[in-house]
N, C-alpha and C. Protein backbone atom coordinates (compact mmCIF):
# COMPACT_ATOMS: atom_id res chain seq x y z
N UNK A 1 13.77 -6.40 -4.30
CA UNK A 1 13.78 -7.85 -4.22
C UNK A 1 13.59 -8.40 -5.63
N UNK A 2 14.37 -9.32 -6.10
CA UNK A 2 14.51 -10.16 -7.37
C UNK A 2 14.59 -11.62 -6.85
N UNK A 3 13.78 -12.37 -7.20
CA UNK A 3 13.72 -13.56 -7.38
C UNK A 3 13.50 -15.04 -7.98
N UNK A 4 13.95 -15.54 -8.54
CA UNK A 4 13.56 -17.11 -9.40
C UNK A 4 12.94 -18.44 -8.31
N UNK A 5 11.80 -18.99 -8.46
CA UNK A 5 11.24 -19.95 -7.84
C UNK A 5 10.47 -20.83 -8.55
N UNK A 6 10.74 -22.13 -7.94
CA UNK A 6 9.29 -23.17 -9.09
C UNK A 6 7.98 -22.55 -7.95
N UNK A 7 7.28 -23.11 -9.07
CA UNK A 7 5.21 -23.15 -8.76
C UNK A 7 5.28 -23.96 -7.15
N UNK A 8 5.81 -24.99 -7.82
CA UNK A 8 5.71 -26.61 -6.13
C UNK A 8 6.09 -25.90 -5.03
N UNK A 9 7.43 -25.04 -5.25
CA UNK A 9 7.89 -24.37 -3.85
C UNK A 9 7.12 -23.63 -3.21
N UNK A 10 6.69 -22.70 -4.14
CA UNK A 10 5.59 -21.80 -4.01
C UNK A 10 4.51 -21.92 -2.92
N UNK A 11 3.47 -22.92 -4.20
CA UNK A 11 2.34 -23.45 -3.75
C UNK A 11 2.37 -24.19 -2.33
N UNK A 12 3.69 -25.08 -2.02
CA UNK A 12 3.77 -25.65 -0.35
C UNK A 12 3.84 -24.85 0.55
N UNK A 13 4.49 -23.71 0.03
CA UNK A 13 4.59 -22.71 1.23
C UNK A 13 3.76 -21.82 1.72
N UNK A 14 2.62 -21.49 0.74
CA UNK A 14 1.38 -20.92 0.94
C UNK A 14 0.49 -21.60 1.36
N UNK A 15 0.43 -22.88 1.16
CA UNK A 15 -0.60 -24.16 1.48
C UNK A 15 -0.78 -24.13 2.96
N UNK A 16 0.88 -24.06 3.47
CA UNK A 16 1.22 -24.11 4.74
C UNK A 16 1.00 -22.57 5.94
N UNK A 17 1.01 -21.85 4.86
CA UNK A 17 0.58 -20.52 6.23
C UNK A 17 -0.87 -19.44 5.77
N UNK A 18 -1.04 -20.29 4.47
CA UNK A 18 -2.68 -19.81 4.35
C UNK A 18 -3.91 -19.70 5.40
N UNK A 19 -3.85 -20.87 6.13
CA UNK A 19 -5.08 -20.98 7.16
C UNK A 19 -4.84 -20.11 8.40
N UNK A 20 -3.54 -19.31 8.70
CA UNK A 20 -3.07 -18.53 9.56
C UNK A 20 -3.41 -17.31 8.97
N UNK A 21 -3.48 -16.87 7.45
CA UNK A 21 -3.64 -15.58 7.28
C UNK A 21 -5.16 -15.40 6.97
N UNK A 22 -5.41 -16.52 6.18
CA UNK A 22 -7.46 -16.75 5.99
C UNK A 22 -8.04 -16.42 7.54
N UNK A 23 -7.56 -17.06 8.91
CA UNK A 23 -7.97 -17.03 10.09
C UNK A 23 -8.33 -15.45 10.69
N UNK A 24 -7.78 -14.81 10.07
CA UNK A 24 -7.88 -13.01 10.38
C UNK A 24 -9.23 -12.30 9.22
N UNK A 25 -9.23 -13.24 7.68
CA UNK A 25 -10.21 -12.94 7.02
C UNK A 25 -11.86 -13.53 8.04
N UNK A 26 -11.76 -14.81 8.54
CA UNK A 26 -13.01 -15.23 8.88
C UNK A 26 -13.16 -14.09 10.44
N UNK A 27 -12.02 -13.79 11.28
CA UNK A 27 -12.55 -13.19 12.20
C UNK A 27 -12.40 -11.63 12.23
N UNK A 28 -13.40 -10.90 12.02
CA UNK A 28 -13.91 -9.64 11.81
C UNK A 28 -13.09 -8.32 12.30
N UNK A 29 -13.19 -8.68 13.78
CA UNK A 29 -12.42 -7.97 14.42
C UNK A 29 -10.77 -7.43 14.34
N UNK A 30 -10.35 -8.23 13.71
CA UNK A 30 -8.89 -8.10 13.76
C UNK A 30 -8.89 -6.84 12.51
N UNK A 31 -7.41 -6.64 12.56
CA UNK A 31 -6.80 -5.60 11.30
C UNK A 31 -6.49 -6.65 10.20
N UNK A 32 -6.77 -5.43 9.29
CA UNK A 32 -7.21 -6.01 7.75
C UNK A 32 -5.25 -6.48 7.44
N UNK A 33 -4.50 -5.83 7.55
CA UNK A 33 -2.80 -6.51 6.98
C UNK A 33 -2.89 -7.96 7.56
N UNK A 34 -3.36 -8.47 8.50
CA UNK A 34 -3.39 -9.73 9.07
C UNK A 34 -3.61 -10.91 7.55
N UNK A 35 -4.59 -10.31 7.06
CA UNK A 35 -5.37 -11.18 5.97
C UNK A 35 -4.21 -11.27 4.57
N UNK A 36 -3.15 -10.74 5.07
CA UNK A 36 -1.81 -10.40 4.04
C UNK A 36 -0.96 -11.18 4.75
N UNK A 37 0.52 -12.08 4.20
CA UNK A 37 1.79 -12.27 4.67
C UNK A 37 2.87 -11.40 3.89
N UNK A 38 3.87 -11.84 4.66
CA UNK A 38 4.98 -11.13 4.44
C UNK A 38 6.09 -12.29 3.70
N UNK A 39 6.48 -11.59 2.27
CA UNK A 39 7.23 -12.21 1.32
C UNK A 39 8.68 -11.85 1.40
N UNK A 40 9.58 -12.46 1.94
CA UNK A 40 10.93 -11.72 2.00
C UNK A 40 12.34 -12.65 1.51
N UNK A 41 12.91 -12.05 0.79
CA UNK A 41 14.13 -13.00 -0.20
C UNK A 41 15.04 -12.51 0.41
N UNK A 42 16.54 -13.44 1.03
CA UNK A 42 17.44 -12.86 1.36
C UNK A 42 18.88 -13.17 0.86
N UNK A 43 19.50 -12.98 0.71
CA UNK A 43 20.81 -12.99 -0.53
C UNK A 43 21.47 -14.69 -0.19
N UNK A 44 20.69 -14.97 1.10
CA UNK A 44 21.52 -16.54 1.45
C UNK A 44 20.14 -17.64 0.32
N UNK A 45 20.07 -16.85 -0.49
CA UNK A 45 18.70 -17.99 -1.45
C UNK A 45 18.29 -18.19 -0.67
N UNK A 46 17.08 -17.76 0.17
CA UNK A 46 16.31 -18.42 1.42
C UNK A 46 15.20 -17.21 1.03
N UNK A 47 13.77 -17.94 0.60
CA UNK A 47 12.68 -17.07 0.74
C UNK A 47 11.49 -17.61 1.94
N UNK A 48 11.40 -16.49 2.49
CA UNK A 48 10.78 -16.54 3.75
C UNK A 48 9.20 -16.02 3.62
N UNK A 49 8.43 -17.12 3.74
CA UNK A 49 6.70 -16.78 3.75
C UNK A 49 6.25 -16.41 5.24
N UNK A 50 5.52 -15.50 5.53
CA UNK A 50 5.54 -15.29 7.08
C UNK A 50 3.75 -14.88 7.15
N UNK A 51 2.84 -15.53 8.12
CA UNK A 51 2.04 -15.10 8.25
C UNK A 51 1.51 -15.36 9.61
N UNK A 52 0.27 -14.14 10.35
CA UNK A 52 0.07 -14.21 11.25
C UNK A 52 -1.27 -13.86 12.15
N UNK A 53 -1.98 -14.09 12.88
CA UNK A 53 -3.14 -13.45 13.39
C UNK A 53 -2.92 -12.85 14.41
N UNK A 54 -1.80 -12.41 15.02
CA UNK A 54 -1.35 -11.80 16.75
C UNK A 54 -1.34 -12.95 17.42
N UNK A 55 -1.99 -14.23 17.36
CA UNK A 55 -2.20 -15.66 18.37
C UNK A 55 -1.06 -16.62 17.55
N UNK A 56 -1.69 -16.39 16.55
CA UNK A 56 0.03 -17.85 15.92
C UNK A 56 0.34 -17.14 14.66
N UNK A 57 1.73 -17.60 14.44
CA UNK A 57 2.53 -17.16 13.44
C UNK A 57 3.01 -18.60 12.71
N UNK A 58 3.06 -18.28 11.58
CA UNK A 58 3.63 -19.46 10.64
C UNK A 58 5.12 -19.09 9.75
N UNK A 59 6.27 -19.56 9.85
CA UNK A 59 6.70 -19.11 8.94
C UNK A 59 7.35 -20.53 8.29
N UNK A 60 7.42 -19.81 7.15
CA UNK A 60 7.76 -21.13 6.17
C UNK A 60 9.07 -20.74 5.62
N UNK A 61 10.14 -21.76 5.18
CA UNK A 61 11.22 -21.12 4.76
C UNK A 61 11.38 -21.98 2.85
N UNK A 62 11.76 -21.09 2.32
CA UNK A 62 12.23 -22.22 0.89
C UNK A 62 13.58 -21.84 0.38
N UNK A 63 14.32 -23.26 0.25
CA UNK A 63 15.61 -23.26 0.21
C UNK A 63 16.06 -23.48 -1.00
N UNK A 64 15.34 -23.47 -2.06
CA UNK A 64 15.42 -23.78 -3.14
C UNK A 64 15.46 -22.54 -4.54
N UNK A 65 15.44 -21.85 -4.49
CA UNK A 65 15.11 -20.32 -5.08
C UNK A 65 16.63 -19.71 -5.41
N UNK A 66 16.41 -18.91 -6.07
CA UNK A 66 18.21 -17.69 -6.58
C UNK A 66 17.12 -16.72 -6.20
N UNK A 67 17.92 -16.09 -5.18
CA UNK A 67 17.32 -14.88 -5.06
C UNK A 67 18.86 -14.06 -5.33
N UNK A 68 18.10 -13.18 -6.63
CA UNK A 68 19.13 -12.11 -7.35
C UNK A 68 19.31 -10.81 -6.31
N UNK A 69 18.17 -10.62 -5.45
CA UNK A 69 18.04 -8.78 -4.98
C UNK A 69 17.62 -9.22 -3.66
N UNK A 70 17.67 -9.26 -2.34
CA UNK A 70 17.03 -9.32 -1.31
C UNK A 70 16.02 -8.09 -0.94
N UNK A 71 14.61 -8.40 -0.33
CA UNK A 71 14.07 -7.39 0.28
C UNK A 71 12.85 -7.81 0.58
N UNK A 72 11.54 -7.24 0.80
CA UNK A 72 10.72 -7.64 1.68
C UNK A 72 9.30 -7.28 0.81
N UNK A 73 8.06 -7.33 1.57
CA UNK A 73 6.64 -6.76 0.92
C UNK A 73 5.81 -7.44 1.28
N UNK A 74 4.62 -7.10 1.80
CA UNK A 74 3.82 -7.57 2.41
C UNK A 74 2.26 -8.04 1.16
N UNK A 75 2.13 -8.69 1.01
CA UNK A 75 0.80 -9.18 -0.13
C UNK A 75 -0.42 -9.59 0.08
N UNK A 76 -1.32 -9.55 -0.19
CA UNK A 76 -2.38 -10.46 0.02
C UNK A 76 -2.57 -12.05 -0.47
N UNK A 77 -2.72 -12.56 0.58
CA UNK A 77 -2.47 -13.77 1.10
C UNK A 77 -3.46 -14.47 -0.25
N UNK A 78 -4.57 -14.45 -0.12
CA UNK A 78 -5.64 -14.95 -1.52
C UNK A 78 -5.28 -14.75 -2.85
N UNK A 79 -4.64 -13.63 -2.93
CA UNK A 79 -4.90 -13.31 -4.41
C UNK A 79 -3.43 -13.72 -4.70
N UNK A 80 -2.30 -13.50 -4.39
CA UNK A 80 -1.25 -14.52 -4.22
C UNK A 80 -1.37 -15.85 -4.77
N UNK A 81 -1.64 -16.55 -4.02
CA UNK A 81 -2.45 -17.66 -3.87
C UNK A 81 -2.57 -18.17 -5.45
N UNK A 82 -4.06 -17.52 -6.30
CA UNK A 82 -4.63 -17.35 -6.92
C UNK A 82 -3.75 -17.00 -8.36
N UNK A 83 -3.15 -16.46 -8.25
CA UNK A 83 -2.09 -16.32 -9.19
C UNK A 83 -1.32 -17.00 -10.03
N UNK A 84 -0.52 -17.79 -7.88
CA UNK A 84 0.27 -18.68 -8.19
C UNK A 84 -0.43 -20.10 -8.60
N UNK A 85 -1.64 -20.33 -8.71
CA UNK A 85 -2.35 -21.49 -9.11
C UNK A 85 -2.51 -21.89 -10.76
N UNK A 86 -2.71 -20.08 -11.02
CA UNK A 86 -2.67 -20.65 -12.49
C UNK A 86 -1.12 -20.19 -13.39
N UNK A 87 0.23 -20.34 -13.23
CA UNK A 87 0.98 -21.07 -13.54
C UNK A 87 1.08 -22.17 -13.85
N UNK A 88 1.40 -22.55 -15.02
CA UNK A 88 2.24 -23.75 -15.16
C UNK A 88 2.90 -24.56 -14.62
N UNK A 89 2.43 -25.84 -14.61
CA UNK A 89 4.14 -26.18 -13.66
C UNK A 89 5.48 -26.27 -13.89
N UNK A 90 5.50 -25.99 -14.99
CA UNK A 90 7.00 -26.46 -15.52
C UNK A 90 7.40 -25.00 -15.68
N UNK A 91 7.07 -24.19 -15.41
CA UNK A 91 7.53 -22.33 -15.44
C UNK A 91 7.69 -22.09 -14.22
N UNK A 92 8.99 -21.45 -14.52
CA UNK A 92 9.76 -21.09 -13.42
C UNK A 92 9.28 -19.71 -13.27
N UNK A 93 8.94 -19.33 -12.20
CA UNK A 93 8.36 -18.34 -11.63
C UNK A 93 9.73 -16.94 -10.85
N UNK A 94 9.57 -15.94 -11.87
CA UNK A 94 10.43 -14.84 -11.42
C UNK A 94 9.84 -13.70 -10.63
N UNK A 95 9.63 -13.02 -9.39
CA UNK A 95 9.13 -12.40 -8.78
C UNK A 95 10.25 -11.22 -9.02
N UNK A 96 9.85 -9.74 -8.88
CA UNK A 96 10.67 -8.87 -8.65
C UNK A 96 9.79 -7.50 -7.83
N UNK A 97 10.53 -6.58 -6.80
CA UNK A 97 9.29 -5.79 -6.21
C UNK A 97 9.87 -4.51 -6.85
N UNK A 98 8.38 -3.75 -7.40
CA UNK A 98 8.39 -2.94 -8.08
C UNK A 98 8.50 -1.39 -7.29
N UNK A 99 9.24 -0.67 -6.84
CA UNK A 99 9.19 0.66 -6.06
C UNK A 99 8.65 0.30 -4.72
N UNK A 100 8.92 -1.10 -4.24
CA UNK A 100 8.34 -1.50 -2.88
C UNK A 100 7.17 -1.11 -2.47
N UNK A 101 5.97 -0.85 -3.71
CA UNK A 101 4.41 -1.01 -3.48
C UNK A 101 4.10 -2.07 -4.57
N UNK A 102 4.45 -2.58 -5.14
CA UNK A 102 3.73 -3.96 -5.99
C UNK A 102 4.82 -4.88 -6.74
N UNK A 103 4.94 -5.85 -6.98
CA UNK A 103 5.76 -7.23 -7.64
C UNK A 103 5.48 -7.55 -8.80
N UNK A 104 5.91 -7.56 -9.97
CA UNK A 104 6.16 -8.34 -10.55
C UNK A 104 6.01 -9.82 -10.77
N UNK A 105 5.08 -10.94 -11.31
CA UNK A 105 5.33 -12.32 -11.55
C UNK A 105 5.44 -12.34 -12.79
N UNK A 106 6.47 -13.35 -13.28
CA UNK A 106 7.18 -13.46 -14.89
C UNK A 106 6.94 -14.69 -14.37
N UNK A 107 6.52 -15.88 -16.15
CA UNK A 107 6.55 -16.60 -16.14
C UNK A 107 6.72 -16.66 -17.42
N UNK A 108 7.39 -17.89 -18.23
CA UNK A 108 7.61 -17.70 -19.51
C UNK A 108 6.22 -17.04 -20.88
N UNK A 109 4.77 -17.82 -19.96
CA UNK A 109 3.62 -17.63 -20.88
C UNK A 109 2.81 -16.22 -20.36
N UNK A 110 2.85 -15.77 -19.12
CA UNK A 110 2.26 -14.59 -18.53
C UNK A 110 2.67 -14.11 -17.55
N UNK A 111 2.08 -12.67 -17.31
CA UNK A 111 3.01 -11.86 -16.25
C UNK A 111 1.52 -11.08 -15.52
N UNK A 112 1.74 -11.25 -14.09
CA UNK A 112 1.23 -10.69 -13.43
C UNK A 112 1.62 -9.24 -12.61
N UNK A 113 0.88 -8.23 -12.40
CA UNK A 113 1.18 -7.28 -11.01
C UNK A 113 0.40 -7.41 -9.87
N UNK A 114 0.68 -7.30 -8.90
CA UNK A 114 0.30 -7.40 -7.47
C UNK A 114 0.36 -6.53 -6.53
N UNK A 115 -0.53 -5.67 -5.85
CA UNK A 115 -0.32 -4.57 -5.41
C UNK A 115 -0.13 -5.30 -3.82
N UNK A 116 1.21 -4.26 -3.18
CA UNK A 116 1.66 -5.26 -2.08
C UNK A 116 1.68 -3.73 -0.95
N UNK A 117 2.16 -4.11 0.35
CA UNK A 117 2.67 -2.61 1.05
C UNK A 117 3.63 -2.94 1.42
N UNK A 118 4.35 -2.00 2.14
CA UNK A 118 5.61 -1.84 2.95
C UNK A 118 5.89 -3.05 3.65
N UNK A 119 7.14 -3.29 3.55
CA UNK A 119 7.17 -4.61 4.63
C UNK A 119 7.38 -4.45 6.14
N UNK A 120 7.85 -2.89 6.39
CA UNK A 120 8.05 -2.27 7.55
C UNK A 120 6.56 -2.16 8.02
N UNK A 121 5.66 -2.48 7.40
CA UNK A 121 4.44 -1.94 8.10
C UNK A 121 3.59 -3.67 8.87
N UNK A 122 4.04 -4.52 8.63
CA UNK A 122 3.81 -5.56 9.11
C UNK A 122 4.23 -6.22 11.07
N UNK A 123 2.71 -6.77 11.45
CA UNK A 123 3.29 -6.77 13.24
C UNK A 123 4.73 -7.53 13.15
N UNK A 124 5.20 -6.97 14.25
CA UNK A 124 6.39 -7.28 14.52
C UNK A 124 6.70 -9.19 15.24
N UNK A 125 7.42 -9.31 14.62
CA UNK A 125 7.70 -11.31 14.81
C UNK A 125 8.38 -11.55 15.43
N UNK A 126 8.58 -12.13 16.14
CA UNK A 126 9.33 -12.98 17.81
C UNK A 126 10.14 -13.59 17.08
N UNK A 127 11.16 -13.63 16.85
CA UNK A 127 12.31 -14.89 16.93
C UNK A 127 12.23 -15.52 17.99
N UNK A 128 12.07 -16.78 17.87
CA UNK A 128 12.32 -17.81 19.55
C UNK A 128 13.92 -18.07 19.10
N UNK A 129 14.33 -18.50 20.68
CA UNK A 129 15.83 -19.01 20.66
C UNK A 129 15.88 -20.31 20.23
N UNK A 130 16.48 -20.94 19.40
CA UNK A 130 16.89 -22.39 19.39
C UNK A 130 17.25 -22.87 20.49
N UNK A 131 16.85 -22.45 21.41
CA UNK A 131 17.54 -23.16 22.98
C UNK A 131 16.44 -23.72 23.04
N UNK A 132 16.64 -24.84 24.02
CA UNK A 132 15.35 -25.71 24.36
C UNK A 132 14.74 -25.92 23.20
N UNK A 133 14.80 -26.44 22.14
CA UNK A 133 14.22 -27.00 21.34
C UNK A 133 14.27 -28.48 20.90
N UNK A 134 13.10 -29.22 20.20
CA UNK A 134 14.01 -30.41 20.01
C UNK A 134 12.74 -30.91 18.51
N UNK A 135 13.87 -31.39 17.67
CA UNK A 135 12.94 -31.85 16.67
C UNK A 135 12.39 -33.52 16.82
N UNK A 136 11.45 -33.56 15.99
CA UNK A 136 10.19 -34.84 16.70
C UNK A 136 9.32 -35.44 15.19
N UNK A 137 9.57 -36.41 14.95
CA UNK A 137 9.07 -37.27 14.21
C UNK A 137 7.66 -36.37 14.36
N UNK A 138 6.78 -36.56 12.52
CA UNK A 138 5.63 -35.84 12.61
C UNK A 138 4.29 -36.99 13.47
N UNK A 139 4.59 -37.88 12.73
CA UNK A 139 3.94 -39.60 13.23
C UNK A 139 3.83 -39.59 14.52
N UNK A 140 5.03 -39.24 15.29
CA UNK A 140 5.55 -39.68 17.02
C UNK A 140 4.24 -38.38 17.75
N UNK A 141 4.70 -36.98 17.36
CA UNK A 141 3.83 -36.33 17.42
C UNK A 141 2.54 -35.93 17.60
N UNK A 142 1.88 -36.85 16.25
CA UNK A 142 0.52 -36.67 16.36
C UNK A 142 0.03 -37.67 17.01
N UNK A 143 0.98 -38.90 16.97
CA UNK A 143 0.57 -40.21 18.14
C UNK A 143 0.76 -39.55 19.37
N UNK A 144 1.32 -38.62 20.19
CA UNK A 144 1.27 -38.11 21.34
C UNK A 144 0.27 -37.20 21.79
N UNK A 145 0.09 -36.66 20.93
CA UNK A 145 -1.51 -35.98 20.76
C UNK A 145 -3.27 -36.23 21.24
N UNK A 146 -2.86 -37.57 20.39
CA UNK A 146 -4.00 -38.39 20.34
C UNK A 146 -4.18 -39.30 21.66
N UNK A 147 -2.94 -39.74 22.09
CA UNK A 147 -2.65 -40.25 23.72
C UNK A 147 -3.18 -39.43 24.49
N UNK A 148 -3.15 -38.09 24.66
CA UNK A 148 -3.42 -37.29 26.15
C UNK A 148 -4.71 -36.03 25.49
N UNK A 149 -5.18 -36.21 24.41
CA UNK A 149 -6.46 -34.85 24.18
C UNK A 149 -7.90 -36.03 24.61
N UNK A 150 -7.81 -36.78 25.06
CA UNK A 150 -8.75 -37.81 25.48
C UNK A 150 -9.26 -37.39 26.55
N UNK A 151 -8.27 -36.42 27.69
CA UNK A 151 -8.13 -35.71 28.73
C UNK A 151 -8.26 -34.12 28.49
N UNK A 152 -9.01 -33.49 27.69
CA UNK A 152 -9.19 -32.06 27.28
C UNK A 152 -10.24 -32.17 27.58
N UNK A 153 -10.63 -30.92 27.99
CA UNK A 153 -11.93 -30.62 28.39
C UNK A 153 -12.19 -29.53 26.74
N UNK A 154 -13.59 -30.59 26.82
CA UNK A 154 -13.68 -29.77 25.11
C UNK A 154 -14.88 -28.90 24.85
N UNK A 155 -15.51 -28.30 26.18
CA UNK A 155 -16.57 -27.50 25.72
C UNK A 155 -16.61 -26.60 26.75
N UNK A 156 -15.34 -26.23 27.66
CA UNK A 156 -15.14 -25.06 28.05
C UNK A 156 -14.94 -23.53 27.79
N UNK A 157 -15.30 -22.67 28.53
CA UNK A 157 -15.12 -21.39 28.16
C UNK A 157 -14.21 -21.24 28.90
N UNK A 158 -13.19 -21.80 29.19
CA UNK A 158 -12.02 -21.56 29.89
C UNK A 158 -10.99 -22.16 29.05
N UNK A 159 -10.59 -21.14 28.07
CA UNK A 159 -9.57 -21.79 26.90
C UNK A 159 -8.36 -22.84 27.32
N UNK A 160 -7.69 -22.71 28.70
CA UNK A 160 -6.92 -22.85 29.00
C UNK A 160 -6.78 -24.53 28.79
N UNK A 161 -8.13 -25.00 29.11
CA UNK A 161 -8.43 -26.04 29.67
C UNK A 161 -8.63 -26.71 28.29
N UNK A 162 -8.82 -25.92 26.77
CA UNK A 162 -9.36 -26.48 25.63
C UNK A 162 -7.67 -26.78 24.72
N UNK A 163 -6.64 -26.76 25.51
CA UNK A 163 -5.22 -26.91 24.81
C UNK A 163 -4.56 -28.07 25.36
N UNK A 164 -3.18 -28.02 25.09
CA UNK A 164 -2.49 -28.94 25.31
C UNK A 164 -0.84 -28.29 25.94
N UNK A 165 -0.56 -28.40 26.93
CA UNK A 165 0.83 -27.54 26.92
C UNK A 165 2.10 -28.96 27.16
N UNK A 166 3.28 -28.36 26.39
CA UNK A 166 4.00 -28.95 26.02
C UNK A 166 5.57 -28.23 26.82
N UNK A 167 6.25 -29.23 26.94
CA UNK A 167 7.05 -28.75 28.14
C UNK A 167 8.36 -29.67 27.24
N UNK A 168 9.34 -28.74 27.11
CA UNK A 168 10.75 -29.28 26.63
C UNK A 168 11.37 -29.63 27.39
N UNK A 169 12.20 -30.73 27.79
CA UNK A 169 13.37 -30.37 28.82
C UNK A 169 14.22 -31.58 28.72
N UNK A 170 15.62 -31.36 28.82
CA UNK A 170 16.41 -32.41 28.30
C UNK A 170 16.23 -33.48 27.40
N UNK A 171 15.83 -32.96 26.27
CA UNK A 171 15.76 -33.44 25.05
C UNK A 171 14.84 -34.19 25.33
N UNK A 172 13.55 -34.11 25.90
CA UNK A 172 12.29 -35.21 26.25
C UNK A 172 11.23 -33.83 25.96
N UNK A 173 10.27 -34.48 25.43
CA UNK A 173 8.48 -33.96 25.08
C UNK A 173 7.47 -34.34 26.27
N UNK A 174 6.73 -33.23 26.65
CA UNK A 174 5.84 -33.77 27.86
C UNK A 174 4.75 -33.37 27.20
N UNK A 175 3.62 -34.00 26.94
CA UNK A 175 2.45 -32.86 26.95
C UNK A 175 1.32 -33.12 27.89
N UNK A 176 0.58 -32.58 28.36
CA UNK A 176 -0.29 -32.43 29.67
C UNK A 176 -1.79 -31.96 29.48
N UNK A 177 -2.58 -32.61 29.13
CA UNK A 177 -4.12 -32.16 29.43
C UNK A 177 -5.13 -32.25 30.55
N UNK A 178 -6.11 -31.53 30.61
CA UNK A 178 -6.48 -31.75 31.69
C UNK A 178 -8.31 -31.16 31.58
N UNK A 179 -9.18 -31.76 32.28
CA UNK A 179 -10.22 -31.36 31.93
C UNK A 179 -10.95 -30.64 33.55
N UNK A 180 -9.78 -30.45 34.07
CA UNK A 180 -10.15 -29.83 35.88
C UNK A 180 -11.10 -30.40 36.38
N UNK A 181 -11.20 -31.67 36.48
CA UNK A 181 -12.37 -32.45 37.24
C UNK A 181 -11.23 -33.69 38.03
């Protein structure tokens, strides 16, 4: 994998599936690769941030990048992170994976290594179908939210009852709470 990216792309896309891979650092029990995502460049310039705890998955896509080499590697999610913070902003950030155990970061003023693993060794990710889907104002959204969690029962040990389920169907949003009383 060879790749060119700005810092901004970067940094949004980690911003965005950090608290999914941190979520496996705060809870004990889980396996330690959790506390890692998966970095993958594919020849359509599309770099794919992927992270997960077995309960939710995040993936982020950036459309903005030359990716020279496609391929994959799994990293730690923090130190990543951490890296990419102290860049520059105006340096364009070149990633490349080194014998598919560690990467490369080039930047015009400094260069980092990063020890990464296999990308084959990462849990396996669900593609959902684009069927039944429908995209939704973020605003409309969280105003729908805030309409029906009034109706959550919020100090149950019956998780079921501590969510919100959401039901697609002919291009309409339902969501449904309920506090079983």
């Amino acid at each position: 994998m060879h790749m060119l990216c700005s810092k901004f792309s970067l940094m949004k896309g980690m911003k965005a599936i950090l608290p999914i891979a941190l979520s496996s650092v705060r809870n004990k029990n889980t396996l330690d690769i959790l506390s890692n995502f998966m970095f993958k460049a594919s020849t359509n310039n599309t770099v794919e941030l992927v992270a997960t705890n077995l309960e939710e998955t995040i993936k982020y896509y950036i459309y903005d990048s030359k990716v020279i080499e496609n391929g994959q590697i799994i990293l730690p999610a923090k130190k990543f992170i951490d890296i990419i913070k102290t860049i520059l902003d105006t340096d364009k950030i070149d990633i490349a994976i080194n014998n598919g155990k560690s990467i490369d970061i080039k930047t015009n003023t400094s260069t980092f290594n990063l020890l990464g693993i296999s990308g084959a060794t990462y849990p396996n990710i669900v593609d959902f179908p684009s069927k039944d889907t429908l995209s939704i104002n973020k605003t409309c959204f969280i105003n729908a939210l805030k309409k029906t969690m009034f109706s959550m029962e919020k100090e149950s040990k019956r998780s079921i009852l501590n969510s919100t389920y959401l039901i697609v169907r002919h291009n309409v949003l339902e969501l449904v709470t309920t506090d079983a009383k």
